[in-house]
Protein backbone atom coordinates (compact mmCIF):
# COMPACT_ATOMS: atom_id res chain seq x y z
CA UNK A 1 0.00 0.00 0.00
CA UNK A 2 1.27 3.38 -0.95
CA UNK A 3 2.12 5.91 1.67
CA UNK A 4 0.67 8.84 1.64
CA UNK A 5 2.01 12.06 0.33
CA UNK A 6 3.17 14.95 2.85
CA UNK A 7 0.28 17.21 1.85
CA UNK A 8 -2.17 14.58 2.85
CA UNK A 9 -1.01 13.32 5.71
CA UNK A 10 -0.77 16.97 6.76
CA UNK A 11 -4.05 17.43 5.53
CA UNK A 12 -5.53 14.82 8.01
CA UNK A 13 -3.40 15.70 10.84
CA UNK A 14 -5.80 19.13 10.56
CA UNK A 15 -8.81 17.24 10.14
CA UNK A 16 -7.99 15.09 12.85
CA UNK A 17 -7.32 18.64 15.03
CA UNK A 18 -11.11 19.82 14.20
CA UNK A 19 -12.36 16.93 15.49
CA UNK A 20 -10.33 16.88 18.85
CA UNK A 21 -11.52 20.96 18.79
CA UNK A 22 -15.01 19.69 17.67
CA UNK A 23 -15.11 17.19 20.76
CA UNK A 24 -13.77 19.63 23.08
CA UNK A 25 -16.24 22.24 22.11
CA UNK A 26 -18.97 19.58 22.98
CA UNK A 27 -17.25 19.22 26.72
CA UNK A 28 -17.13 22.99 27.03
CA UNK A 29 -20.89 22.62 25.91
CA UNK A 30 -23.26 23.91 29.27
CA UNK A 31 -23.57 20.79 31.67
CA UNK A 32 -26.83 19.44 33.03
CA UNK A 33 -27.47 22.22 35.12
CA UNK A 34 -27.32 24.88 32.65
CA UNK A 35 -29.24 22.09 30.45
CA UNK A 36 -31.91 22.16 32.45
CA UNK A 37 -32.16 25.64 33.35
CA UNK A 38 -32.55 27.00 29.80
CA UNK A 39 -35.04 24.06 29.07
CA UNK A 40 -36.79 26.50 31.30
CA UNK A 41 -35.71 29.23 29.85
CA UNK A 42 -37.13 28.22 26.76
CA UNK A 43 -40.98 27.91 28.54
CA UNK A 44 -40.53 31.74 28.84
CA UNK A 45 -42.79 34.60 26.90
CA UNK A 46 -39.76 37.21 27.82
CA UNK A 47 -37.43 38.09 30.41
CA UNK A 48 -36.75 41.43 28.77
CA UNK A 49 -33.13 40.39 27.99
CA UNK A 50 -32.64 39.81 31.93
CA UNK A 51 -31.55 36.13 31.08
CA UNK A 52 -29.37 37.73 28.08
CA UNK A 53 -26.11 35.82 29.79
CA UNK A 54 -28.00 32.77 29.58
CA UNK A 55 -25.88 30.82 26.68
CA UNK A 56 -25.64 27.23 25.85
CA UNK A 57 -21.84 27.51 24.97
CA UNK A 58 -21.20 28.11 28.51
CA UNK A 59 -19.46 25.61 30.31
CA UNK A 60 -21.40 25.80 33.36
CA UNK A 61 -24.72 28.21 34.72
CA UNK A 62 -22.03 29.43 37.60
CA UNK A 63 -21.91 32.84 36.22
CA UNK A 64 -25.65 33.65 34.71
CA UNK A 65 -27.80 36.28 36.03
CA UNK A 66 -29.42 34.84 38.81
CA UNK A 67 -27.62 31.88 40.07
CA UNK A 68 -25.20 30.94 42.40
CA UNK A 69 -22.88 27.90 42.88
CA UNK A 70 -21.17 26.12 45.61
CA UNK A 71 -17.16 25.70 45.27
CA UNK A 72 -17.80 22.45 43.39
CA UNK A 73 -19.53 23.55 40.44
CA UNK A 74 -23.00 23.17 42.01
CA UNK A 75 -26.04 25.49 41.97
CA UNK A 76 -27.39 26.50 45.03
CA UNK A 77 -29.69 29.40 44.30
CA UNK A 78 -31.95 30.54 41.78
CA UNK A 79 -32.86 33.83 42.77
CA UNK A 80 -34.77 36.14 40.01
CA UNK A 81 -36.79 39.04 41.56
CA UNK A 82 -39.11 41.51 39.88
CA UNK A 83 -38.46 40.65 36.34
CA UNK A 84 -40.88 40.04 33.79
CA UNK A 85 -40.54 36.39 33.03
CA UNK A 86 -44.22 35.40 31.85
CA UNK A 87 -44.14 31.83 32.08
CA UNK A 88 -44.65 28.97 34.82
CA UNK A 89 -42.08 27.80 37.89
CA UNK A 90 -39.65 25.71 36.77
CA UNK A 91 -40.17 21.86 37.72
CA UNK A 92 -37.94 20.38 35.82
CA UNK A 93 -34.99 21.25 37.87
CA UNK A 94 -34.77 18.23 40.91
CA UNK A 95 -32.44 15.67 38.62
CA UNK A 96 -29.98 18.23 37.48
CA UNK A 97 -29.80 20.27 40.91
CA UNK A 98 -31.78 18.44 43.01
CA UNK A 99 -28.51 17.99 45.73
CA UNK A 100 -27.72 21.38 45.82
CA UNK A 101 -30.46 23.73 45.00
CA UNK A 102 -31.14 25.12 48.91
CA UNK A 103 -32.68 28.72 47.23
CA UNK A 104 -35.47 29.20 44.86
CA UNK A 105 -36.56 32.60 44.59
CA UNK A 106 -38.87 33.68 41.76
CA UNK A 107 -41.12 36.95 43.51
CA UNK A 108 -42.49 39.10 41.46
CA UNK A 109 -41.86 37.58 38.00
CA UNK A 110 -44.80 37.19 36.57
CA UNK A 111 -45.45 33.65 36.62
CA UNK A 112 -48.53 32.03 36.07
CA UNK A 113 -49.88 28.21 36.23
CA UNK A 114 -49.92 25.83 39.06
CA UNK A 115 -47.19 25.11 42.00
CA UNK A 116 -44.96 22.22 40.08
CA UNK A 117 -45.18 18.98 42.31
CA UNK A 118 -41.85 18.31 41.31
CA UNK A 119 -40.50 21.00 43.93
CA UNK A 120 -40.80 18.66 46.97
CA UNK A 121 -38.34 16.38 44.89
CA UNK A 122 -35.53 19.03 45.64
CA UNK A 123 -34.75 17.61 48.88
CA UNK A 124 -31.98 20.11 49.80
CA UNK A 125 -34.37 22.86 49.36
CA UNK A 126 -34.59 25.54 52.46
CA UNK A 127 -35.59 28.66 51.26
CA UNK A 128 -38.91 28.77 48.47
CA UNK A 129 -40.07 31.75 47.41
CA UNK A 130 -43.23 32.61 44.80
CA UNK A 131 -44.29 35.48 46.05
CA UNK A 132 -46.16 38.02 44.15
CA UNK A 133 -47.01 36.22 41.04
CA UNK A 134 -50.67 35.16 39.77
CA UNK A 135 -49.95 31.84 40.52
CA UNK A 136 -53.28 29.36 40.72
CA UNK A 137 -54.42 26.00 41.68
CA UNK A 138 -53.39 24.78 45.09
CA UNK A 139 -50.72 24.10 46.85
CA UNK A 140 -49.10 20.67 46.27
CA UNK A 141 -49.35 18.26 49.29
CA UNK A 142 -46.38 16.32 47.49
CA UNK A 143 -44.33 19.76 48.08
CA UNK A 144 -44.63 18.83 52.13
CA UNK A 145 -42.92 15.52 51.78
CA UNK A 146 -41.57 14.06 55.37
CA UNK A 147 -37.42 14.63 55.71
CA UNK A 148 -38.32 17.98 54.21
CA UNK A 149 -35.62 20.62 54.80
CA UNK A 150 -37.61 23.51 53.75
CA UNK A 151 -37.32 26.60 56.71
CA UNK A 152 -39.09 29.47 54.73
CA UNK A 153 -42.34 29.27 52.48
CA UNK A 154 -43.20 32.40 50.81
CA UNK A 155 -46.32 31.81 48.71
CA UNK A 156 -48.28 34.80 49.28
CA UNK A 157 -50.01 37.45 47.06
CA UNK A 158 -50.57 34.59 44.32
CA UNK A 159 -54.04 33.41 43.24
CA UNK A 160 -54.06 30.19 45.13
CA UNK A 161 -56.95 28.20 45.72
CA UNK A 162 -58.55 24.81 47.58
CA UNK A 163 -57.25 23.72 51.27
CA UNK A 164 -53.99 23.98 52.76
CA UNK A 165 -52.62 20.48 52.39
CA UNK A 166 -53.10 18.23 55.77
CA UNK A 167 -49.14 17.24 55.04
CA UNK A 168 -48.17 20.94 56.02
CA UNK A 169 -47.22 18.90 59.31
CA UNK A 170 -44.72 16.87 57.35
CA UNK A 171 -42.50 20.32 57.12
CA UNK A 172 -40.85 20.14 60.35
CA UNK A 173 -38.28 22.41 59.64
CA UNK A 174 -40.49 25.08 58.59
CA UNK A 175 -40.13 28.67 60.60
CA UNK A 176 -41.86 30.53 58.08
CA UNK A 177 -45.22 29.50 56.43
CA UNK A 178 -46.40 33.05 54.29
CA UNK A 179 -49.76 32.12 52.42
CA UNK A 180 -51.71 35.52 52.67
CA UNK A 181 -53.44 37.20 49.99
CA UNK A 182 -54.77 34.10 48.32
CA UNK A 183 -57.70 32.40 47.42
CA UNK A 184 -57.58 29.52 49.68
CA UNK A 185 -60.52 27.92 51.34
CA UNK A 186 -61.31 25.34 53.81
CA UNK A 187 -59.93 25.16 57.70
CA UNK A 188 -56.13 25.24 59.03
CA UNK A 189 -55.36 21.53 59.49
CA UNK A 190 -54.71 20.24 62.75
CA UNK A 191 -51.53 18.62 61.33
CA UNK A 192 -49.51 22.50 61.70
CA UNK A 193 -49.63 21.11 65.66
CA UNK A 194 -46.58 18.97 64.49
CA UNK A 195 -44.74 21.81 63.25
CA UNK A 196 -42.57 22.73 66.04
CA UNK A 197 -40.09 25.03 64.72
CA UNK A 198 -42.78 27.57 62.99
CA UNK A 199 -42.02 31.05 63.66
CA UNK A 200 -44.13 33.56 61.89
CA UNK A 201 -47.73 32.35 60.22
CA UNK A 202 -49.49 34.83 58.01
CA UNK A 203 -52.37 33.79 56.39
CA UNK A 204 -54.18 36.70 56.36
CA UNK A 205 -56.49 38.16 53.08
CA UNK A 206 -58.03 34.31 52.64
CA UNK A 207 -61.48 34.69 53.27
CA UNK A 208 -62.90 31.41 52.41
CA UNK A 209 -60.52 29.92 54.98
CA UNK A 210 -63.24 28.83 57.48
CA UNK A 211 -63.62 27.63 61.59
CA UNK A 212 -61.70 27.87 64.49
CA UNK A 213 -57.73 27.80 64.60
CA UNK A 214 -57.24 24.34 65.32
CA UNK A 215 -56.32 24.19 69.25
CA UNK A 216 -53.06 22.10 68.31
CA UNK A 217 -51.39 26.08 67.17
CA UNK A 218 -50.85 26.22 71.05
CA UNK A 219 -48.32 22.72 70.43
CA UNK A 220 -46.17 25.66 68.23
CA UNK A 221 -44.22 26.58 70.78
CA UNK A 222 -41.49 28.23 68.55
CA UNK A 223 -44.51 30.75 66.87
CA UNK A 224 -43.58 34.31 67.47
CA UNK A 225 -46.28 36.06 64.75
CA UNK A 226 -49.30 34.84 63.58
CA UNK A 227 -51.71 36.13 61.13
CA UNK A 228 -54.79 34.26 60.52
CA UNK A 229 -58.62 33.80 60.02
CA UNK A 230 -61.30 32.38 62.31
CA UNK A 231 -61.86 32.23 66.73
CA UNK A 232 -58.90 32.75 68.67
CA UNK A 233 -58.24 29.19 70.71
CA UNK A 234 -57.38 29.29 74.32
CA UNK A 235 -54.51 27.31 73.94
CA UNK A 236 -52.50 30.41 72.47
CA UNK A 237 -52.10 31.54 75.78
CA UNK A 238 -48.79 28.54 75.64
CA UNK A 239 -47.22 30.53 72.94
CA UNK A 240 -44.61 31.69 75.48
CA UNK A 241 -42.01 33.14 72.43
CA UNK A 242 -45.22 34.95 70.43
CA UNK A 243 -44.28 38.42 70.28
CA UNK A 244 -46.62 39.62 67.68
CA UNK A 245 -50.59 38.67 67.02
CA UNK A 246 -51.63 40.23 63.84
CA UNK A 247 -55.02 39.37 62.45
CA UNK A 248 -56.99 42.43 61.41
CA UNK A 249 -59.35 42.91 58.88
CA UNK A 250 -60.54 39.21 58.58
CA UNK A 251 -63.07 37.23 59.99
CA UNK A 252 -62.06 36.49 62.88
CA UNK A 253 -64.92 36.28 65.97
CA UNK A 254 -65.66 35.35 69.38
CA UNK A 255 -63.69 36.75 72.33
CA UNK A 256 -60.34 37.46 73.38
CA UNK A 257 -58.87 34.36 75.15
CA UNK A 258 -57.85 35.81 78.60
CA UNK A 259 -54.94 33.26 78.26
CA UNK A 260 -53.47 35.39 76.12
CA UNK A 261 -52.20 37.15 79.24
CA UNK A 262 -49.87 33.99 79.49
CA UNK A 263 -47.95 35.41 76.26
CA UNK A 264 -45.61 37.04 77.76
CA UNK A 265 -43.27 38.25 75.40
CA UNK A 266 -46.20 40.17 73.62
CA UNK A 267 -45.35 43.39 71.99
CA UNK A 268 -48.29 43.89 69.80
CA UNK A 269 -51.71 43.00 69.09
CA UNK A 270 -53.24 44.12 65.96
CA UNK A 271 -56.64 42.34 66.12
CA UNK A 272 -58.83 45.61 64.18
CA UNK A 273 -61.68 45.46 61.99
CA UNK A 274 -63.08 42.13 63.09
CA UNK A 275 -66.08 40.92 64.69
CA UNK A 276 -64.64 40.00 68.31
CA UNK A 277 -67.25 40.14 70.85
CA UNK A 278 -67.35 40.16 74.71
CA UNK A 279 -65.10 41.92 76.76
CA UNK A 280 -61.13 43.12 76.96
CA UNK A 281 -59.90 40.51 79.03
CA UNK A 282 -58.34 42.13 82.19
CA UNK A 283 -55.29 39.67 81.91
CA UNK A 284 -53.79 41.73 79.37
CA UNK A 285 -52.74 43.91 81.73
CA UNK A 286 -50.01 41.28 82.80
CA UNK A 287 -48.29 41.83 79.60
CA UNK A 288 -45.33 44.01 80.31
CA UNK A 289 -43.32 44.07 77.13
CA UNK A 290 -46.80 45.45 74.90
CA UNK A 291 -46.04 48.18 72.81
CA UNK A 292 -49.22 48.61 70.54
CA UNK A 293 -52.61 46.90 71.40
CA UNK A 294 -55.25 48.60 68.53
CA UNK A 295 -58.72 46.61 68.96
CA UNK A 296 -60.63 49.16 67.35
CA UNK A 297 -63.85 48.73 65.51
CA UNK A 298 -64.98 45.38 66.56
CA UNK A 299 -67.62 44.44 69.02
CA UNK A 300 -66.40 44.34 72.45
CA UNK A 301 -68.38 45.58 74.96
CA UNK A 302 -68.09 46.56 79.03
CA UNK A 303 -65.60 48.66 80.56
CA UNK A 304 -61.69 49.23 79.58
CA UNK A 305 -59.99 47.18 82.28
CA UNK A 306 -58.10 49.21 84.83
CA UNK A 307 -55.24 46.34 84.80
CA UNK A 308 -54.68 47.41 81.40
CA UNK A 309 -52.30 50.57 83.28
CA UNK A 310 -49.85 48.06 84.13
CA UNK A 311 -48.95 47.47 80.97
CA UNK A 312 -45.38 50.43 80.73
CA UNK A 313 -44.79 49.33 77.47
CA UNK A 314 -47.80 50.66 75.64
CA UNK A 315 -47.10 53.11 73.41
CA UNK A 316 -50.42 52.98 70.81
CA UNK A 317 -54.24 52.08 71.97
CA UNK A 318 -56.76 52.31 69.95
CA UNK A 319 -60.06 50.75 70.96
CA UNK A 320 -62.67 52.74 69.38
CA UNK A 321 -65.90 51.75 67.31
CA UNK A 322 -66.60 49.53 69.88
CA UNK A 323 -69.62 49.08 72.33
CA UNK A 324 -67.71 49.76 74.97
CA UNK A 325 -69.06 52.14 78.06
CA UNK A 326 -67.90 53.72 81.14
CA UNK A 327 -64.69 56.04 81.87
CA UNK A 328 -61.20 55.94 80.92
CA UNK A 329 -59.83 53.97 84.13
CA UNK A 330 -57.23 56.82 85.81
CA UNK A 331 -54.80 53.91 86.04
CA UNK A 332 -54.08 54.49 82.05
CA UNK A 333 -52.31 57.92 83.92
CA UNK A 334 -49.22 55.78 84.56
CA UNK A 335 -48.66 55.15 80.38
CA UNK A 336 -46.14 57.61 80.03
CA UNK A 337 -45.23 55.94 76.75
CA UNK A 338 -48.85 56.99 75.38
């Protein structure tokens, strides 16, 4: 067999170097995690150029708008606030950075559709925000999968609808659960009992959610605000950390709990524009850290309770448009805070 001439052999030499360069380029091609992101990326009506940087030729996501990665090449955030996205949350994302993802945050981006299933598959997720959107359908009971390490839940100001899922207990973890200004219906199940590290509930601005507070809120013993619908239980008075009760302008009835009294790390009380009847319980003057206690226009009736003097925090009052009758009690002479 002949051997080949100079000028061919060099000429494969150079074919055989656009391969290699070829090959390489495909390496250097984005990995899965990039993959998968602009898979999303792709669902997207516009992100008015804010995922410009977003480029399959990259070798990695590490350096997009948006995203950050751990010193191995991992992405542990998505964070993309206040842009114009107009699509759906991504759930498509648990195989490709399912062991490192710990932050999602999409608030205020314009998404639309349902709460992808496929979230509670991320299981090193802490931190999930999708917050101011127009997000619908309900929330996923496979999102509150038991191990979960999810601490914050942001899922307020969306267009949610239908109960909140009984496996909220399942989120053990949880300090923050942020649902108000929805659409949701139904009562708070019994199961949020089990949630023992929950800090701050706000479920305010759901008016179909219906009945009491389930009695097992008292079992919360981390809970320092709350913010929801319906009668105030008795067993909050064993919410020894709550520092702030905040449920005004809902539907929330019956009386006061005097146990409330109990809560003594109380600094406010915001419980306005409701339909509370009975009386101001005279316990509440055992509070000495309240700041701001504004009852007004409700239905509580009888006298303003003299006790209410010992409280040398209080700074704001406001319990007007009321049926309440009498005089001002001269022990409210000793707020010098007023």
């Amino acid at each position: 067999m002949a051997s080949r001439s100079p000028a061919a052999a060099a000429a494969a030499m150079v074919m055989a170097c656009v391969v290699v360069v070829l090959r390489v380029s495909c390496v250097l091609a984005v990995d899965e995690q990039g993959a998968a992101l602009l898979t999303w990326k792709a669902t997207l009506r516009g992100d008015g150029g804010a995922l410009a940087d977003w480029k399959a030729g990259d070798a990695s996501p590490c350096r997009w708008t948006g995203v950050t990665c751990n010193a191995d090449g991992g992405v542990t955030e998505l964070s993309l606030e206040f842009v114009d996205l107009f699509g759906g949350v991504p759930g498509n994302l648990a195989a490709a950075v399912g062991r490192t993802l710990t932050r999602l945050v999409l608030t205020g981006a314009n998404l639309t559709g349902p709460i992808p299933p496929e979230l509670g598959e991320l299981p090193a997720l802490a931190h999930l925000d999708l917050s101011n959107n127009a997000l619908t359908g309900t929330i996923p009971a496979a999102l509150c999968r038991p191990g979960s390490k999810l601490e914050t839940l942001y899922l307020n100001s969306n267009r949610l609808e239908g109960a909140i899922p009984d496996t909220i207990g399942n989120l053990t973890s949880l300090r923050e659960l942020i649902v108000y200004d929805n659409q949701l219906a139904g009562k708070i199940p019994a199961s949020i009992g089990k949630m023992s590290s929950l800090e701050v509930l706000r479920g305010g601005g759901n008016k179909n959610l219906q009945g009491a507070l389930p009695a097992e809120i008292g079992d919360c013993s981390s809970l320092t605000k709350t913010s929801i619908t319906g009668p105030l239980p008795a067993r909050l008075g064993r919410l020894k950390n709550l520092t702030t009760l905040a449920i005004y302008t809902a539907l929330l009835s019956g009386p006061i709990p005097p146990e409330l009294g109990r809560c003594g790390c109380l600094e406010n009380i915001y419980l306005y524009e409701n339909a509370l009847s009975g009386s101001i319980p005279a316990q509440l003057g055992g509070l000495g850290k309240l700041r701001n206690l504004l009852l007004w226009q409700n239905q509580l009736v009888g006298v303003i309770p003299p006790e209410l003097g010992s409280c040398a925090a209080l700074a704001v009052v406001d319990l007007s448009l009321n049926g309440l009758t009498g005089h001002i009690p001269p022990t409210i002479g000793r707020l010098t805070k007023l």
